[in-house]
C-alpha atoms as a PDB file:
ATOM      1  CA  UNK A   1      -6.677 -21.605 -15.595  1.00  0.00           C
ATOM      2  CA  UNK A   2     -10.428 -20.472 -15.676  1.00  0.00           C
ATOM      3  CA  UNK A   3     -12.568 -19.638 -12.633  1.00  0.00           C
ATOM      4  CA  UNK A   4     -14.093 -23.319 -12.206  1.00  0.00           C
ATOM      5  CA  UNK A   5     -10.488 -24.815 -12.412  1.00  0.00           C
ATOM      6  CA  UNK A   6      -9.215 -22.260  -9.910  1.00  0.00           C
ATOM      7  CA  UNK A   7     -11.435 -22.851  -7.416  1.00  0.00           C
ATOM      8  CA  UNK A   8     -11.716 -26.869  -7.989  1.00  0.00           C
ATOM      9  CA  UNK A   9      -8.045 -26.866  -7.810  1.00  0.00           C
ATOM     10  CA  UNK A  10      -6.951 -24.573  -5.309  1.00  0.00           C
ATOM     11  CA  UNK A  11      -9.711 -22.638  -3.443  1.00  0.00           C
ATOM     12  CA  UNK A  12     -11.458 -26.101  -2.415  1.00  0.00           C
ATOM     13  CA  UNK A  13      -8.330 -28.170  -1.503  1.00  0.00           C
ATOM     14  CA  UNK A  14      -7.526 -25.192   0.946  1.00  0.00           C
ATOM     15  CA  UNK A  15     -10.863 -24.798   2.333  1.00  0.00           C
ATOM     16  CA  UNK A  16     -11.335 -28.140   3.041  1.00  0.00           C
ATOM     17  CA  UNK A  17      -8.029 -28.041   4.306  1.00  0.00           C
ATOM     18  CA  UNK A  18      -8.801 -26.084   6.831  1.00  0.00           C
ATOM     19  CA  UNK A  19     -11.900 -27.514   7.347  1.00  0.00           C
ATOM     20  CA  UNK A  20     -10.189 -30.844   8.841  1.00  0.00           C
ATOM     21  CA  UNK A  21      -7.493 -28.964  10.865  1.00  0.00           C
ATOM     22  CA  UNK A  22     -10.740 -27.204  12.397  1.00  0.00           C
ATOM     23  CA  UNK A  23     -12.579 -30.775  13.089  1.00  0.00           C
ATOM     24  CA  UNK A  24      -9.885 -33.372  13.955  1.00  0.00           C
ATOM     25  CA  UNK A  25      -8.306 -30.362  16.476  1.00  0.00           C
ATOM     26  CA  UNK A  26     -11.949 -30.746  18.034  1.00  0.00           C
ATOM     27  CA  UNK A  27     -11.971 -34.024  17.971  1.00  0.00           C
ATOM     28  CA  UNK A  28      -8.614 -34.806  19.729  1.00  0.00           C
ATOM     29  CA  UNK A  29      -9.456 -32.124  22.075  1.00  0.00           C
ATOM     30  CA  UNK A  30     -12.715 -33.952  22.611  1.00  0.00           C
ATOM     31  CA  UNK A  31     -10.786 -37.205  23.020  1.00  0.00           C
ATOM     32  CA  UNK A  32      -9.051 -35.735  25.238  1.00  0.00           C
ATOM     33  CA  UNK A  33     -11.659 -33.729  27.476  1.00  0.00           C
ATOM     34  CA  UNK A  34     -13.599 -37.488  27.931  1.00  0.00           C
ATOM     35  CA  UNK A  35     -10.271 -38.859  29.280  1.00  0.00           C
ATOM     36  CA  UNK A  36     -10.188 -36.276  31.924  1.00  0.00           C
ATOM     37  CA  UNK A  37     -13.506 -36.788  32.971  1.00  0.00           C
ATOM     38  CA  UNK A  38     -14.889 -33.291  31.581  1.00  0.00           C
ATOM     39  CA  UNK A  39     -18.505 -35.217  30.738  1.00  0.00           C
ATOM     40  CA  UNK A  40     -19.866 -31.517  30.261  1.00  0.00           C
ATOM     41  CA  UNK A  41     -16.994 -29.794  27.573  1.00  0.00           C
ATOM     42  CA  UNK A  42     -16.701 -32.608  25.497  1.00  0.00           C
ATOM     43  CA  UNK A  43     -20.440 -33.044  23.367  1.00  0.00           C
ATOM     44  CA  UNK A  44     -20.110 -29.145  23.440  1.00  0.00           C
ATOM     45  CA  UNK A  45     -17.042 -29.701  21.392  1.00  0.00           C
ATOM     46  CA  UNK A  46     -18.281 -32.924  19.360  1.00  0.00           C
ATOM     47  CA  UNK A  47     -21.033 -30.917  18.325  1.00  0.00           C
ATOM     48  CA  UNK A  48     -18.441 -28.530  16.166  1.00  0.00           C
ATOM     49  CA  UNK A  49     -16.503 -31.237  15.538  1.00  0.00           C
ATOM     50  CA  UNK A  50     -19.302 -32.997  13.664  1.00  0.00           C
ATOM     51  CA  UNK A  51     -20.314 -29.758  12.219  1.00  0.00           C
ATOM     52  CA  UNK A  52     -17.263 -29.000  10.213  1.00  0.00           C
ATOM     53  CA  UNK A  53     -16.722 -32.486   9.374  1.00  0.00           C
ATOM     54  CA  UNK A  54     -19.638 -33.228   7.854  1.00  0.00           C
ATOM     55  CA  UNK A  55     -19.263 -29.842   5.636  1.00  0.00           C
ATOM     56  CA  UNK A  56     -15.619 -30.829   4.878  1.00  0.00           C
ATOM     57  CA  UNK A  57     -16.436 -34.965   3.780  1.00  0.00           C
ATOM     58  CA  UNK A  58     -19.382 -33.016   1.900  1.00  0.00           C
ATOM     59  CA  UNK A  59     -17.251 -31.521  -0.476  1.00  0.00           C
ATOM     60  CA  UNK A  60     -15.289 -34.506  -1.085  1.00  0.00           C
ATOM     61  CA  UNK A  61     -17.754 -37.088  -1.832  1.00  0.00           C
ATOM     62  CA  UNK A  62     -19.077 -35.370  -4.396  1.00  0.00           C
ATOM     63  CA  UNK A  63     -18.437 -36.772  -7.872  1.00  0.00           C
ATOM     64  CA  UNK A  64     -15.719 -35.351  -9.800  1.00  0.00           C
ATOM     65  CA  UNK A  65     -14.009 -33.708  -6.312  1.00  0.00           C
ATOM     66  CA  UNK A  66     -10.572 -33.059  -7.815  1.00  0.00           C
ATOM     67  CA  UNK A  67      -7.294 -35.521  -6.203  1.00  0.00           C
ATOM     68  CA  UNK A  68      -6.380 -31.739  -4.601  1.00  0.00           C
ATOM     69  CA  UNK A  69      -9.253 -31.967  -2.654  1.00  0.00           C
ATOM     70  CA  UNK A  70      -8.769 -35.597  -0.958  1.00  0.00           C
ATOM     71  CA  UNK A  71      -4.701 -34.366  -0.012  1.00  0.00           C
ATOM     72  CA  UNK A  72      -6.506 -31.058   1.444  1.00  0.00           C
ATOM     73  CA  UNK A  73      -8.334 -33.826   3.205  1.00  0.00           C
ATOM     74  CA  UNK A  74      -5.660 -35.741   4.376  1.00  0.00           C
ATOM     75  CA  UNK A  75      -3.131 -33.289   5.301  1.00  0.00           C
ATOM     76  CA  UNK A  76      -6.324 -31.410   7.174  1.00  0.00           C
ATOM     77  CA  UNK A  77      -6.688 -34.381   9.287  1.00  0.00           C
ATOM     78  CA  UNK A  78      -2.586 -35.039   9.745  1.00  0.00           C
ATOM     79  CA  UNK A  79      -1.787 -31.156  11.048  1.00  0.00           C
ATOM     80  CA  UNK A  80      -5.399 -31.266  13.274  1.00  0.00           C
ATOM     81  CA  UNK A  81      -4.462 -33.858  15.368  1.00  0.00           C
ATOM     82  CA  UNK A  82      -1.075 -31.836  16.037  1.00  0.00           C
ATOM     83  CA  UNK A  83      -2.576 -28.845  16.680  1.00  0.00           C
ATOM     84  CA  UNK A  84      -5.554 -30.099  18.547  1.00  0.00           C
ATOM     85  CA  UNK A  85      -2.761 -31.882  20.729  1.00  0.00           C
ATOM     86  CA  UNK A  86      -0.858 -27.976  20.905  1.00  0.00           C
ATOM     87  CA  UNK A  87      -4.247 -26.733  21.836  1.00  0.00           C
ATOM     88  CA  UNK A  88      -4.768 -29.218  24.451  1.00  0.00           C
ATOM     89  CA  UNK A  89      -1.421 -28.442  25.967  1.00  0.00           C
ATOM     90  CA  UNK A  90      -2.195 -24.453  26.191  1.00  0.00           C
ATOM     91  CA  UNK A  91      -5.459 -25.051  27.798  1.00  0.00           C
ATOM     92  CA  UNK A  92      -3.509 -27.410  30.604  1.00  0.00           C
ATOM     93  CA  UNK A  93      -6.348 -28.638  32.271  1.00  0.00           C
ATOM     94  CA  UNK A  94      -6.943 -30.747  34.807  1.00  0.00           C
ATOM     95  CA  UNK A  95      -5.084 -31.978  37.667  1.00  0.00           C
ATOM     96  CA  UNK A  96      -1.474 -34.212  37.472  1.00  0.00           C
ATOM     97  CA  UNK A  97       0.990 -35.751  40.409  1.00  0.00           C
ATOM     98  CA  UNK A  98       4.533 -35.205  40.191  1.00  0.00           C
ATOM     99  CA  UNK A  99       6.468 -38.254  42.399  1.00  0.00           C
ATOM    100  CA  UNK A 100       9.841 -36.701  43.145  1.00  0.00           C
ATOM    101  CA  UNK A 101      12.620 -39.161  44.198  1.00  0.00           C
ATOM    102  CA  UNK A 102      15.451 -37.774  45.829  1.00  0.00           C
ATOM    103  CA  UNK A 103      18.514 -39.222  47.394  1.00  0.00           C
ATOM    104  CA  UNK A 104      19.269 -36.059  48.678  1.00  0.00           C
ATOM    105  CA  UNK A 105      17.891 -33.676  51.823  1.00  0.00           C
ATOM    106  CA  UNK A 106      14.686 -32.276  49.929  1.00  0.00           C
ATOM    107  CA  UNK A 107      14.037 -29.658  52.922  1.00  0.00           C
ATOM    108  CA  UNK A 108      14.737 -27.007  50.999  1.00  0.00           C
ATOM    109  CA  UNK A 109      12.793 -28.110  47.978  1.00  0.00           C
ATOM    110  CA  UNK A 110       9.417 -28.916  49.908  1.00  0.00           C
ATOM    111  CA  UNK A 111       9.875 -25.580  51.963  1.00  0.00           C
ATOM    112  CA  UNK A 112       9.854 -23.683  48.984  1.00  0.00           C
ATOM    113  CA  UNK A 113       6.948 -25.865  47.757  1.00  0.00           C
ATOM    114  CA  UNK A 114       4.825 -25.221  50.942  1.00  0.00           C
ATOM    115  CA  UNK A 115       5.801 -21.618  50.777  1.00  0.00           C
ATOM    116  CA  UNK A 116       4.255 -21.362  47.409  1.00  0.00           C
ATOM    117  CA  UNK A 117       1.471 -22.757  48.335  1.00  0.00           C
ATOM    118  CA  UNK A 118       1.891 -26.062  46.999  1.00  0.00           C
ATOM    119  CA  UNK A 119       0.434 -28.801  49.232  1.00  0.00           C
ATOM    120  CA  UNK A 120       3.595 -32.053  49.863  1.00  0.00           C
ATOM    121  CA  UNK A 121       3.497 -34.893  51.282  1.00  0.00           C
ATOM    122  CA  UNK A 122       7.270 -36.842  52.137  1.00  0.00           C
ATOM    123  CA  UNK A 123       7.886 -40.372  52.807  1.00  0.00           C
ATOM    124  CA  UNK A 124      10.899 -41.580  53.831  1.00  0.00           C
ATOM    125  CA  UNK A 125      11.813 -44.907  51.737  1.00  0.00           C
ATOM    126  CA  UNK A 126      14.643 -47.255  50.817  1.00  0.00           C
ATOM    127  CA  UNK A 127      16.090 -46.999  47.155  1.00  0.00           C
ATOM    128  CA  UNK A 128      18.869 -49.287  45.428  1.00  0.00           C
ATOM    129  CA  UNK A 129      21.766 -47.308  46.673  1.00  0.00           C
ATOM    130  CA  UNK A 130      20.045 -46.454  50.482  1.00  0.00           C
ATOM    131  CA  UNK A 131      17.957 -43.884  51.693  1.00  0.00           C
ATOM    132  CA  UNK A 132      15.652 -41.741  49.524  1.00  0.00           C
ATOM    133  CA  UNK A 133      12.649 -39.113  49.846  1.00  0.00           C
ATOM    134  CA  UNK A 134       9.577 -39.456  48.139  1.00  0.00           C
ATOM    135  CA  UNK A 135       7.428 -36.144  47.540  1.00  0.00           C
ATOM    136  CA  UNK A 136       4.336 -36.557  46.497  1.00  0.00           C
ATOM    137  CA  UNK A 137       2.553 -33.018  44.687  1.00  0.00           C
ATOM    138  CA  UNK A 138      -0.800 -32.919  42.934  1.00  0.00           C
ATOM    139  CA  UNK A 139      -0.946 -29.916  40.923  1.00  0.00           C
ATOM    140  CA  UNK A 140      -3.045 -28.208  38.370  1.00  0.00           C
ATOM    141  CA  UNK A 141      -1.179 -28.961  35.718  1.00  0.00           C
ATOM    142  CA  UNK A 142      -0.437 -25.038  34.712  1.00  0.00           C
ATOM    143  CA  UNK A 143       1.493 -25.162  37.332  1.00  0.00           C
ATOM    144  CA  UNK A 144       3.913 -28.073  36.781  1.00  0.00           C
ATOM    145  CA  UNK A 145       6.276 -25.471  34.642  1.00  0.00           C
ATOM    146  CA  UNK A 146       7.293 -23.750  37.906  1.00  0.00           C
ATOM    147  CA  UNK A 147       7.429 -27.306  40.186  1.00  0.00           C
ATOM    148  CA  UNK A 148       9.695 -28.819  37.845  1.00  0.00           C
ATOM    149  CA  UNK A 149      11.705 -25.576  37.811  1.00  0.00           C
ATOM    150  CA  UNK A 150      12.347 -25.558  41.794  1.00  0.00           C
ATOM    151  CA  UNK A 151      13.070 -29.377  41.703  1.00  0.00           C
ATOM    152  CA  UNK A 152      15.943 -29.013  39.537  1.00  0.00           C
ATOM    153  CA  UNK A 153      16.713 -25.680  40.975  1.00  0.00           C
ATOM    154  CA  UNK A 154      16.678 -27.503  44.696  1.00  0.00           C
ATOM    155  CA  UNK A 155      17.620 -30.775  43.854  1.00  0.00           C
ATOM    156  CA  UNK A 156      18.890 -30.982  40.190  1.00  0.00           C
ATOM    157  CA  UNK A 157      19.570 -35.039  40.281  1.00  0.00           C
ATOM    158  CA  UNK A 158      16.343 -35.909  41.496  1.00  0.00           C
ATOM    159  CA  UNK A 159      14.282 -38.338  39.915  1.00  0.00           C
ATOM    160  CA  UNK A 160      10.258 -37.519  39.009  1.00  0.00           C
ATOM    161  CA  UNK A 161       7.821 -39.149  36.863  1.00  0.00           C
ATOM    162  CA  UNK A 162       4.270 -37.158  36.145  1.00  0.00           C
ATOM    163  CA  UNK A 163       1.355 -38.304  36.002  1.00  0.00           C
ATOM    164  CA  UNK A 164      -2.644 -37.074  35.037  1.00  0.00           C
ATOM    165  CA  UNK A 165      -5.187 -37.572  37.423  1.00  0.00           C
ATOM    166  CA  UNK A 166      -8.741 -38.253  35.873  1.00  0.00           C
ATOM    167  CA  UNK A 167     -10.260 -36.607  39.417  1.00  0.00           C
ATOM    168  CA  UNK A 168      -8.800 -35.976  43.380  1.00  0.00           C
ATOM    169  CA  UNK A 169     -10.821 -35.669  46.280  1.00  0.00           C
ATOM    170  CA  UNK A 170     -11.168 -34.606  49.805  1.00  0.00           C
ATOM    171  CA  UNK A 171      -9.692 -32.864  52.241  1.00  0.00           C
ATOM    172  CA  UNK A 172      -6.012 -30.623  52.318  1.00  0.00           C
ATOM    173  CA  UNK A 173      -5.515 -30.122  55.934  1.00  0.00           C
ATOM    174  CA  UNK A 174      -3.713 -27.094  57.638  1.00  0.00           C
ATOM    175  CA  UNK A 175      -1.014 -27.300  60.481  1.00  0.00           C
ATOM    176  CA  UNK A 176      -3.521 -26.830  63.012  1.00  0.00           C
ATOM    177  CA  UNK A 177      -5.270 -30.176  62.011  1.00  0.00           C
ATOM    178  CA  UNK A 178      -8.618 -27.637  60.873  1.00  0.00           C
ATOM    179  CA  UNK A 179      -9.691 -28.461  56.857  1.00  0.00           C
ATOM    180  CA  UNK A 180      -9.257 -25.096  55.537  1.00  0.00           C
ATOM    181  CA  UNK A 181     -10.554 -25.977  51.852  1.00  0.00           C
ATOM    182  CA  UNK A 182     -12.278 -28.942  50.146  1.00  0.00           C
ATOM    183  CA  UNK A 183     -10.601 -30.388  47.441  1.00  0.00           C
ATOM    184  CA  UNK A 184      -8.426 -29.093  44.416  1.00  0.00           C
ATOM    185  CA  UNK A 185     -11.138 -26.741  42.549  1.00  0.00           C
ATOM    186  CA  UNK A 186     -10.510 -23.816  45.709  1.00  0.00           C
ATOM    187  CA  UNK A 187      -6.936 -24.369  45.781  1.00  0.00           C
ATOM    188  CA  UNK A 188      -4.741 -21.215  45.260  1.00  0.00           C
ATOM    189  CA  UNK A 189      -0.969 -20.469  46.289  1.00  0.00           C
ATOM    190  CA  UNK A 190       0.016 -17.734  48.675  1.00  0.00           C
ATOM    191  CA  UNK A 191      -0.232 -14.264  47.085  1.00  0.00           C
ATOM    192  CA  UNK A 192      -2.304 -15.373  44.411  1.00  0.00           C
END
């Protein structure tokens, strides 16, 4: 295999390889950043995004590009949009609701909540089978790990569903009835 060969056949197809891993992990990141309302991350991102892409389709539309090069391509683009969806899920931005349904006493589960700095809210409601507890807890969604820890921990048959929140608002109020902090962005547990 001579020099030209090696590198039309091996050294390109990998490069451009990475290239698309690089751009469509941007781009679902960037797909994802716009859902969450994060108007300000996501042209930072497109702009690498569109960077690397247009280097990568570069390479390939140019005549004689070896059939190496467009499975680089396509692979690139397959194993970006799993990583940028990995990358995504490190990061854990933004803000999600867990809706706990219990037909058991959840004291002890929103105690340890509220101890832990977690704000709750509990409804009382009426299920299938009778009486049930609704808990309500918007979270930064690094934290749901630990949540969904104490719920089965506390309550190992309850019933939750999470969702993402594109933004939350207002006011957290203390036991006093005084608004100690605006919103989720100065939110931080006890201790931390």
């Amino acid at each position: 295999m001579t020099d030209p060969d090696l590198f039309n056949y091996l050294i390109l197809p990998v490069l451009i390889f990475f290239a698309r891993i690089a751009d469509v992990s941007f781009g679902t990141m960037r797909i994802i950043f716009i859902s969450r309302g994060l108007k300000y991350l996501a042209p930072f991102v497109g702009f690498f995004e569109i960077s690397i892409w247009l280097i990568a389709i570069s390479q390939v539309l140019k005549d004689g590009t070896p059939v190496p090069a467009f499975i680089g391509y396509a692979l690139g683009f397959a194993c970006g949009n799993y990583i940028g969806i990995l990358i995504e899920e490190r990061m854990a931005l933004g803000v999600s609701v867990i809706r706990t349904i219990t037909q058991h006493d959840a004291t002890k589960l929103v105690n340890y909540l509220k101890n832990e700095g977690f704000r709750t809210t509990t409804v009382g409601a009426k299920g299938q089978y009778g009486s049930v507890n609704i808990i309500l807890i918007v979270v930064k969604r690094k934290d749901i790990p630990q949540v969904l820890r104490s719920i089965n921990k506390y309550n190992p048959k309850a019933f939750y569903t999470i969702e993402d929140v594109r933004s939350a608002g207002g006011t957290f109020f203390s036991p006093d009835g005084m608004i100690p902090k605006r919103g989720l962005g100065k939110f931080t547990r006890k201790g931390k």
